[in-house]
PDB file of N, CA and C in Angstrom:
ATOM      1  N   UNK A   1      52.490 161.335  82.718  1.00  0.00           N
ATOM      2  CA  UNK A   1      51.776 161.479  81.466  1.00  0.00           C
ATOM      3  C   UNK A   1      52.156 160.316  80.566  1.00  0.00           C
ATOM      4  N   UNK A   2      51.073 159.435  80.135  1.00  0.00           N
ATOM      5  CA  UNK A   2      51.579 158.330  79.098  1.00  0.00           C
ATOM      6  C   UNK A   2      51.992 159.238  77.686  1.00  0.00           C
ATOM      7  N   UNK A   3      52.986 158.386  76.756  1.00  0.00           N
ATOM      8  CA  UNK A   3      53.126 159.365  75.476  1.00  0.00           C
ATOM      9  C   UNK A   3      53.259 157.987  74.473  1.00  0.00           C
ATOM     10  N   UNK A   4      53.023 158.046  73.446  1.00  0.00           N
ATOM     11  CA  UNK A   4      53.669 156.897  72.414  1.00  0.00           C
ATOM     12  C   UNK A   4      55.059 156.916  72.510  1.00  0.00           C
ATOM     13  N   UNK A   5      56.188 157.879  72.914  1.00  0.00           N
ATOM     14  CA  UNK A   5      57.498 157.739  72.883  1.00  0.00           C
ATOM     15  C   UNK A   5      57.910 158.145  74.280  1.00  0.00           C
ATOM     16  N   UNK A   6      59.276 157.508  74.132  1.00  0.00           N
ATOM     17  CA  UNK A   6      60.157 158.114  75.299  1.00  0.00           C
ATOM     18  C   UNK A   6      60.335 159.096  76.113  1.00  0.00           C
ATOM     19  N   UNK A   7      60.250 159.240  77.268  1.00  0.00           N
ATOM     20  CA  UNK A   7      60.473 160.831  78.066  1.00  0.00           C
ATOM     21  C   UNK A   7      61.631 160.487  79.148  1.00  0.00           C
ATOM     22  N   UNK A   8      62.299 161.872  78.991  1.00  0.00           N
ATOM     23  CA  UNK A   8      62.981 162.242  79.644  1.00  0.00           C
ATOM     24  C   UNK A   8      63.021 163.104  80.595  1.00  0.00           C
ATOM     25  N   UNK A   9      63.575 162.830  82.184  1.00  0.00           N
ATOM     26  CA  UNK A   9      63.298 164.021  83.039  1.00  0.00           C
ATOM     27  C   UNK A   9      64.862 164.638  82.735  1.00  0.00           C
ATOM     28  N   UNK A  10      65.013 166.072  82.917  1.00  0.00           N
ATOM     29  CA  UNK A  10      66.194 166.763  83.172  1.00  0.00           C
ATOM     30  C   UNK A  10      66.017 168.203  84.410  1.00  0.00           C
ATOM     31  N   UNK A  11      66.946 167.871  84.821  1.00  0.00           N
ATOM     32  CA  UNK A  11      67.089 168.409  85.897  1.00  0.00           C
ATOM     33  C   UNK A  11      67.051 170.257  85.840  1.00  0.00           C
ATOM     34  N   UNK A  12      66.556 170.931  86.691  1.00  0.00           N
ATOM     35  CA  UNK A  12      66.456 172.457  85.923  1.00  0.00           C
ATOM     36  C   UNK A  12      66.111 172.741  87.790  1.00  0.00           C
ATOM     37  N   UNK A  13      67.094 174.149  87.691  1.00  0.00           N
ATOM     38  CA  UNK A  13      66.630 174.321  88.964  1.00  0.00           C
ATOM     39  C   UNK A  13      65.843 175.855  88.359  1.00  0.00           C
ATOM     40  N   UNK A  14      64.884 175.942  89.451  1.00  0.00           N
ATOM     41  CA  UNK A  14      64.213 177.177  89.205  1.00  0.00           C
ATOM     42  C   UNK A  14      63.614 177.898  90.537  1.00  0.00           C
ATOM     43  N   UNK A  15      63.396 179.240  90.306  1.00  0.00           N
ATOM     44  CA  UNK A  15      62.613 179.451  91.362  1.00  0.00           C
ATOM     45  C   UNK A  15      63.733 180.098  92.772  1.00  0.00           C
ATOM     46  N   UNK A  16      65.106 180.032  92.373  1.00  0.00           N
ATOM     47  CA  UNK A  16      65.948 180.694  93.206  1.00  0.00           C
ATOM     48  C   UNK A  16      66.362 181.836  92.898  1.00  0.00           C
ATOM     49  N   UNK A  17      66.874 182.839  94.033  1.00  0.00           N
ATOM     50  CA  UNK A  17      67.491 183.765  94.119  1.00  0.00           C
ATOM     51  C   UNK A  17      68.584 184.170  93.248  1.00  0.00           C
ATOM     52  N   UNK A  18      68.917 185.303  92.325  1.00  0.00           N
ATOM     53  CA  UNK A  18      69.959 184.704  91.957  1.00  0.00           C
ATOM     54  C   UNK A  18      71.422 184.571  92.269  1.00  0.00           C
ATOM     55  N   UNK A  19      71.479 185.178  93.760  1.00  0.00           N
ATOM     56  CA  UNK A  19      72.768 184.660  94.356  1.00  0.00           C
ATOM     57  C   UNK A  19      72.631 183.295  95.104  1.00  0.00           C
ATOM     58  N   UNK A  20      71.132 182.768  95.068  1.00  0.00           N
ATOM     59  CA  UNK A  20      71.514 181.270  96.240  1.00  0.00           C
ATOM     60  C   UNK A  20      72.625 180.376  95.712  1.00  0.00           C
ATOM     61  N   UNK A  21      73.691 179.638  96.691  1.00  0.00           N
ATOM     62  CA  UNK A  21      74.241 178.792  95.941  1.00  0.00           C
ATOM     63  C   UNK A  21      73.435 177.261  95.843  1.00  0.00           C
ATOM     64  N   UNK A  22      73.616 176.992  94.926  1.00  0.00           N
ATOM     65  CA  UNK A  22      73.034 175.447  94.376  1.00  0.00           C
ATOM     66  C   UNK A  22      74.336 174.450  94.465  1.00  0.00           C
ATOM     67  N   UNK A  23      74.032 173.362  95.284  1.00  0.00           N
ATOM     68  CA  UNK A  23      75.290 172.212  95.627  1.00  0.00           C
ATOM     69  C   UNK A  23      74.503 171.549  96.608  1.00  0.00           C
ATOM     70  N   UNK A  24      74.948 170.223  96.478  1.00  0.00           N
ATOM     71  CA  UNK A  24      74.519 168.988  97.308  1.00  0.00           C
ATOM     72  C   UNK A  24      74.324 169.256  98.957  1.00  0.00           C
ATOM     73  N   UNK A  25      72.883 169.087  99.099  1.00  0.00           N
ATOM     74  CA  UNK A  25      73.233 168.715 101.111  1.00  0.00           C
ATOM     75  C   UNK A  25      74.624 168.284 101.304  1.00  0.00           C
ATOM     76  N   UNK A  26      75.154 168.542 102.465  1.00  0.00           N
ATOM     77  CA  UNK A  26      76.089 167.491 103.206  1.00  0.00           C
ATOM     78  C   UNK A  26      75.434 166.265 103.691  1.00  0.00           C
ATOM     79  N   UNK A  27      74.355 166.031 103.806  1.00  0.00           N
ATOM     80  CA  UNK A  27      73.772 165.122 104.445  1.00  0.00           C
ATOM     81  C   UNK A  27      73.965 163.807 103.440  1.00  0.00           C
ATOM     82  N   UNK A  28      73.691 164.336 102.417  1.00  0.00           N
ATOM     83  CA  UNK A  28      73.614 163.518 101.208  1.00  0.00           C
ATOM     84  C   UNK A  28      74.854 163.008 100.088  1.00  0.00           C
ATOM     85  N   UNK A  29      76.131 163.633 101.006  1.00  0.00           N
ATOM     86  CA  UNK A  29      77.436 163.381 100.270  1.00  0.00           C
ATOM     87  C   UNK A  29      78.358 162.690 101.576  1.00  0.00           C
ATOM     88  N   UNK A  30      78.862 162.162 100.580  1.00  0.00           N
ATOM     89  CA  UNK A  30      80.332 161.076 101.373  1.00  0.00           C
ATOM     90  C   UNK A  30      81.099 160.523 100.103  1.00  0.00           C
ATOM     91  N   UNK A  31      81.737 160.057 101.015  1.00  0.00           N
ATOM     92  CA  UNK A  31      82.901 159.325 100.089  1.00  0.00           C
ATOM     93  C   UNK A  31      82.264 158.208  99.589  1.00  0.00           C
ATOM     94  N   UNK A  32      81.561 157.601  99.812  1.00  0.00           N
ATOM     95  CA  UNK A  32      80.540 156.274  98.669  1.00  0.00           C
ATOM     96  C   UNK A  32      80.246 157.100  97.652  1.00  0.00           C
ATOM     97  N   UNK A  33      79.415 158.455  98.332  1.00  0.00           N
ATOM     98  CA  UNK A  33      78.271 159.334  97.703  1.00  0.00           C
ATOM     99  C   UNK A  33      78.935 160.785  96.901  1.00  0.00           C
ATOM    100  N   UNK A  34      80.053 160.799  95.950  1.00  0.00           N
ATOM    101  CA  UNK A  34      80.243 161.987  95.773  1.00  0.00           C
ATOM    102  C   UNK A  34      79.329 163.065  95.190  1.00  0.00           C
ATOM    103  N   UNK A  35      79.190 164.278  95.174  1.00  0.00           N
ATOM    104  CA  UNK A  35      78.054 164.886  94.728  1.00  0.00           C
ATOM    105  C   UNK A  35      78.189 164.858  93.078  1.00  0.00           C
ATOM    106  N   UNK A  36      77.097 164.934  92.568  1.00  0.00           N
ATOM    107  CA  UNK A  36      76.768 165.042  91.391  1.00  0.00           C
ATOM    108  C   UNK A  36      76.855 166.059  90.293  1.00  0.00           C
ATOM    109  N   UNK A  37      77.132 167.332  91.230  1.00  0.00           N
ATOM    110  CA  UNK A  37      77.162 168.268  90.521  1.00  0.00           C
ATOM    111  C   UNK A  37      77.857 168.968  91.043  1.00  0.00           C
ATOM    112  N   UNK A  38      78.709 170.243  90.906  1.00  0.00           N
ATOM    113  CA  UNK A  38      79.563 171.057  91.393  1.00  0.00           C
ATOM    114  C   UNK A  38      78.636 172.357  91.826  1.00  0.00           C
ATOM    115  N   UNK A  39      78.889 172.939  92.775  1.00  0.00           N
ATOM    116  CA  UNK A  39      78.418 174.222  93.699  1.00  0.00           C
ATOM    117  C   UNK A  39      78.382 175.336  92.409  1.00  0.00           C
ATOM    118  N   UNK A  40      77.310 175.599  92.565  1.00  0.00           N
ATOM    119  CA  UNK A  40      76.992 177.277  91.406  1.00  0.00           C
ATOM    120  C   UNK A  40      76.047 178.202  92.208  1.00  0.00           C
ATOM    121  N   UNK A  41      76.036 179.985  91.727  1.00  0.00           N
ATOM    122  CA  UNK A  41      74.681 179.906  91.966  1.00  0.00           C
ATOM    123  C   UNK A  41      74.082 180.183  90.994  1.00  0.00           C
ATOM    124  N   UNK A  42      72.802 180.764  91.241  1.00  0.00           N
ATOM    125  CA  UNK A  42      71.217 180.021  90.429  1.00  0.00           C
ATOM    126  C   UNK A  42      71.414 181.128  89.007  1.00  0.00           C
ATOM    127  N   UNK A  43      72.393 182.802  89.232  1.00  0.00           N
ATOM    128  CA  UNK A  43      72.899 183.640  88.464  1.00  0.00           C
ATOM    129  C   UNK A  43      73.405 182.713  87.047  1.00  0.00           C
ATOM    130  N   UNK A  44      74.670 182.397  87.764  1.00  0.00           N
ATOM    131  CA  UNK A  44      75.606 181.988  86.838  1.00  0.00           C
ATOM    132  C   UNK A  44      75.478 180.479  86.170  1.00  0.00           C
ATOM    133  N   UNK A  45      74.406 179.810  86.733  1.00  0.00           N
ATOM    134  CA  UNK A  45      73.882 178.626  86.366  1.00  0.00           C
ATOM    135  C   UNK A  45      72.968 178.830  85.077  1.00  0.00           C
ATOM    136  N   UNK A  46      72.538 180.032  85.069  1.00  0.00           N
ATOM    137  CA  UNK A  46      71.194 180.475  84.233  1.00  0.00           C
ATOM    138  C   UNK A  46      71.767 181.051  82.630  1.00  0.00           C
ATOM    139  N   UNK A  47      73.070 181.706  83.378  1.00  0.00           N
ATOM    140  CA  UNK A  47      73.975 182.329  82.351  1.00  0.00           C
ATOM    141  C   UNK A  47      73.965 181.235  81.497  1.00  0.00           C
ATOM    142  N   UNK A  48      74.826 180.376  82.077  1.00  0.00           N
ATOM    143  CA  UNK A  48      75.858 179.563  81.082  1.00  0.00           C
ATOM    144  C   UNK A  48      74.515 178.438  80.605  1.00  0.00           C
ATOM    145  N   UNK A  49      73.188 178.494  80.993  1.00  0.00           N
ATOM    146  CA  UNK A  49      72.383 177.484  80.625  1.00  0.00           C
ATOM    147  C   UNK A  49      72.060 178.373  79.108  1.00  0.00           C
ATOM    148  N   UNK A  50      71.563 179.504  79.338  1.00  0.00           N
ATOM    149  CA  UNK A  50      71.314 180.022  78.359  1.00  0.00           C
ATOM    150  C   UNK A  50      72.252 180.480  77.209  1.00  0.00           C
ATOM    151  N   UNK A  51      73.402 180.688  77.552  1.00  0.00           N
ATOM    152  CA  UNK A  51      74.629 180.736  76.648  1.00  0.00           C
ATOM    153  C   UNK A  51      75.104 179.690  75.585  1.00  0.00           C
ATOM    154  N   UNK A  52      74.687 178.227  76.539  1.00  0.00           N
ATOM    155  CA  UNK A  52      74.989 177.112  75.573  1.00  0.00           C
ATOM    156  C   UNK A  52      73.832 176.971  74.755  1.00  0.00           C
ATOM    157  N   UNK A  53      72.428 177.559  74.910  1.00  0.00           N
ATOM    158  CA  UNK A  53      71.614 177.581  74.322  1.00  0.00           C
ATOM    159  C   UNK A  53      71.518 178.389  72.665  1.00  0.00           C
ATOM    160  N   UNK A  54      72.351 179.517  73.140  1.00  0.00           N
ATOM    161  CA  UNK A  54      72.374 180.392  72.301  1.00  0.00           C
ATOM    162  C   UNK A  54      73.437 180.048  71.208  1.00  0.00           C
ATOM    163  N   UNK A  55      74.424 179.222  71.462  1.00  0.00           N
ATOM    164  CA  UNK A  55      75.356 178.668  70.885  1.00  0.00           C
ATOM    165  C   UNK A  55      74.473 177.074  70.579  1.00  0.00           C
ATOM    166  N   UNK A  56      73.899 177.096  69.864  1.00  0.00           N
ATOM    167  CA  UNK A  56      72.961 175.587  70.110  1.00  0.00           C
ATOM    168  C   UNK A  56      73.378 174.462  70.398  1.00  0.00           C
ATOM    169  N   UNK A  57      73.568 174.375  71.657  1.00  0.00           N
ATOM    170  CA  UNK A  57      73.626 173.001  72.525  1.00  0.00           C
ATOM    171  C   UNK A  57      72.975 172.941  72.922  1.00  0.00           C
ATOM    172  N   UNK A  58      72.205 171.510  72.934  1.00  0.00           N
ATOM    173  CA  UNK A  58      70.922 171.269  73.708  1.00  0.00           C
ATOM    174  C   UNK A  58      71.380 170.483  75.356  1.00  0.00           C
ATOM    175  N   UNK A  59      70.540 170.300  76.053  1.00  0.00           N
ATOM    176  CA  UNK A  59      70.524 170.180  77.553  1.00  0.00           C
ATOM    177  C   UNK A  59      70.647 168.082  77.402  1.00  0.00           C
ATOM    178  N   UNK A  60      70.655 167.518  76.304  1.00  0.00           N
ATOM    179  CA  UNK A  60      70.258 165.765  76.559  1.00  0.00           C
ATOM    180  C   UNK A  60      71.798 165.627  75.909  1.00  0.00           C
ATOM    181  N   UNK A  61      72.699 164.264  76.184  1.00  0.00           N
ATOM    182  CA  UNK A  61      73.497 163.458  75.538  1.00  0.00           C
ATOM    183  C   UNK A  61      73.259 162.526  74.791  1.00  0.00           C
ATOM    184  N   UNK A  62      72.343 162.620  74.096  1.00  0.00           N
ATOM    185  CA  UNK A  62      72.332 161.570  73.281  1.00  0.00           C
ATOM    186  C   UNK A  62      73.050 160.413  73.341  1.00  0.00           C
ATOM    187  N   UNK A  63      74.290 160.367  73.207  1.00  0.00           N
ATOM    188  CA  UNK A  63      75.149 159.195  73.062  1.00  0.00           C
ATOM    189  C   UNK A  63      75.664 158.816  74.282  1.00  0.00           C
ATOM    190  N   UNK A  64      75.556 159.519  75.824  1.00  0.00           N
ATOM    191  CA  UNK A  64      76.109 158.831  76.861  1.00  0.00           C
ATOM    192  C   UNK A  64      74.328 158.808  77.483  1.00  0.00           C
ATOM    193  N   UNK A  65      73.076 159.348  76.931  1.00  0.00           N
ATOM    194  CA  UNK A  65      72.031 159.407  77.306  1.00  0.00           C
ATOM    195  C   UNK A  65      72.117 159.792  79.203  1.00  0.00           C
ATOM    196  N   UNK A  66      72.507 160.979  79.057  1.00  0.00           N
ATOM    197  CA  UNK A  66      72.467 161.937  80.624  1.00  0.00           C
ATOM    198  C   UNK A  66      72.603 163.031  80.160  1.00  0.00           C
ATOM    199  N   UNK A  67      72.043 164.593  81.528  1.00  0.00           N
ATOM    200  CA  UNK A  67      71.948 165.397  81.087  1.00  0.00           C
ATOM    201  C   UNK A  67      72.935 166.089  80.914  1.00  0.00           C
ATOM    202  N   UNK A  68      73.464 167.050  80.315  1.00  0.00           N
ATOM    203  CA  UNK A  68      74.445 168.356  80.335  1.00  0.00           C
ATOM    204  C   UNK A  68      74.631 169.283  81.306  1.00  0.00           C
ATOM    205  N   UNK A  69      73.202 169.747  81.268  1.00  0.00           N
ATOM    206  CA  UNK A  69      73.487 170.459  82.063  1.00  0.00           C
ATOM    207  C   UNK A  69      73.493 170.314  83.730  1.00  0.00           C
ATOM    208  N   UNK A  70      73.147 168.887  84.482  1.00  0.00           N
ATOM    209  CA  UNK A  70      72.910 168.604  85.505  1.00  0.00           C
ATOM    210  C   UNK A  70      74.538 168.330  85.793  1.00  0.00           C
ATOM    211  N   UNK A  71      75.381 167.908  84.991  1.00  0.00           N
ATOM    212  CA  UNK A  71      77.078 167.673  84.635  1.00  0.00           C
ATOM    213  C   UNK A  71      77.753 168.216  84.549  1.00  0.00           C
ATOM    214  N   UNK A  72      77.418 169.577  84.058  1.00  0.00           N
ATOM    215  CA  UNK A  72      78.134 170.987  83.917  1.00  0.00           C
ATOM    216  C   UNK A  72      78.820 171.108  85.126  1.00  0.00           C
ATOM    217  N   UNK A  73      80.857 171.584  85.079  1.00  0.00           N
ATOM    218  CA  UNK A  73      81.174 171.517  85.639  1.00  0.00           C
ATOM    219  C   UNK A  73      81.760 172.804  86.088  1.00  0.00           C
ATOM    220  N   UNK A  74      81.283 173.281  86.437  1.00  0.00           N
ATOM    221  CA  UNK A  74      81.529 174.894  87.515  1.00  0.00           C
ATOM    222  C   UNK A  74      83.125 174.524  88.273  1.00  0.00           C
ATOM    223  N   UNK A  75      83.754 176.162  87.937  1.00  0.00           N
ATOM    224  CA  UNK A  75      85.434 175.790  88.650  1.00  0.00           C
ATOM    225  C   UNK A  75      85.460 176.915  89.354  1.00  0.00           C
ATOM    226  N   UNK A  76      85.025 177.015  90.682  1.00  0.00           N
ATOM    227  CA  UNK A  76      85.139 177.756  91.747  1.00  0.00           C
ATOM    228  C   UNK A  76      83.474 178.398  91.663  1.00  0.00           C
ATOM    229  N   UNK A  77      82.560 177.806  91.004  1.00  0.00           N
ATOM    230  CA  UNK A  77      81.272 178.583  90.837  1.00  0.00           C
ATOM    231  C   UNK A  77      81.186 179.688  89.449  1.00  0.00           C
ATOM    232  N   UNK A  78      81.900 179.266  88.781  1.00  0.00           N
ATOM    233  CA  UNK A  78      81.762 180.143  87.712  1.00  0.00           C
ATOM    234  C   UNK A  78      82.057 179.086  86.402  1.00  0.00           C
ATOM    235  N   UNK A  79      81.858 179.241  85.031  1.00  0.00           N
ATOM    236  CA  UNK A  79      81.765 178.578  84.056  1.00  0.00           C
ATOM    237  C   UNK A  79      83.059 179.222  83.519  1.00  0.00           C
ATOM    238  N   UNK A  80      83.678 177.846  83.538  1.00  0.00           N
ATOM    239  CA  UNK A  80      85.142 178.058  83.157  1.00  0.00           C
ATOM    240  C   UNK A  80      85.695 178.534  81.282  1.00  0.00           C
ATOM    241  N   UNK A  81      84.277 178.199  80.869  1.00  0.00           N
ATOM    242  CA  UNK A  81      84.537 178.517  79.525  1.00  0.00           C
ATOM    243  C   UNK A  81      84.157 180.521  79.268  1.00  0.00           C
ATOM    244  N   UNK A  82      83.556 180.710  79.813  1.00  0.00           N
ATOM    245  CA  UNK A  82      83.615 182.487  80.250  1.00  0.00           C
ATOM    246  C   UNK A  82      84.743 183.013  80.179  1.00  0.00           C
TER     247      UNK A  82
END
């Protein structure tokens, strides 16, 4: 879609179960390639998306310009701030 301003894609998973876990192929990780995001599932991903929402944090960094929540760092699959 053309716009007069800037767009941003951010990453959002949708459309899963809410026990699937969400984490990188193996195919697609190595030691060049570490994964990008830490293992969650689609439950507790949704939680803490909407939690920081509710606490108003938005999903963009402005100042490192990347997303939040694609960065969000899950400690054993659960949101360590819980």
């Amino acid at each position: 879609v053309q716009t007069s301003h800037p767009r941003w894609s951010i990453i959002r998973f949708n459309a899963f179960a809410p026990s699937t876990l969400l984490q990188p192929l193996t195919q697609f990780v190595n030691d060049q390639k570490p994964p990008l995001y830490t293992p969650v599932t689609m439950k507790v991903h949704m939680e803490t998306t909407m939690k920081n929402l509710e606490k108003g944090l938005g999903a963009w960094d402005e100042t490192n310009q990347k997303s939040l929540t694609a960065n969000y760092v899950y400690v054993d699959g659960k949101d360590p701030t819980s």
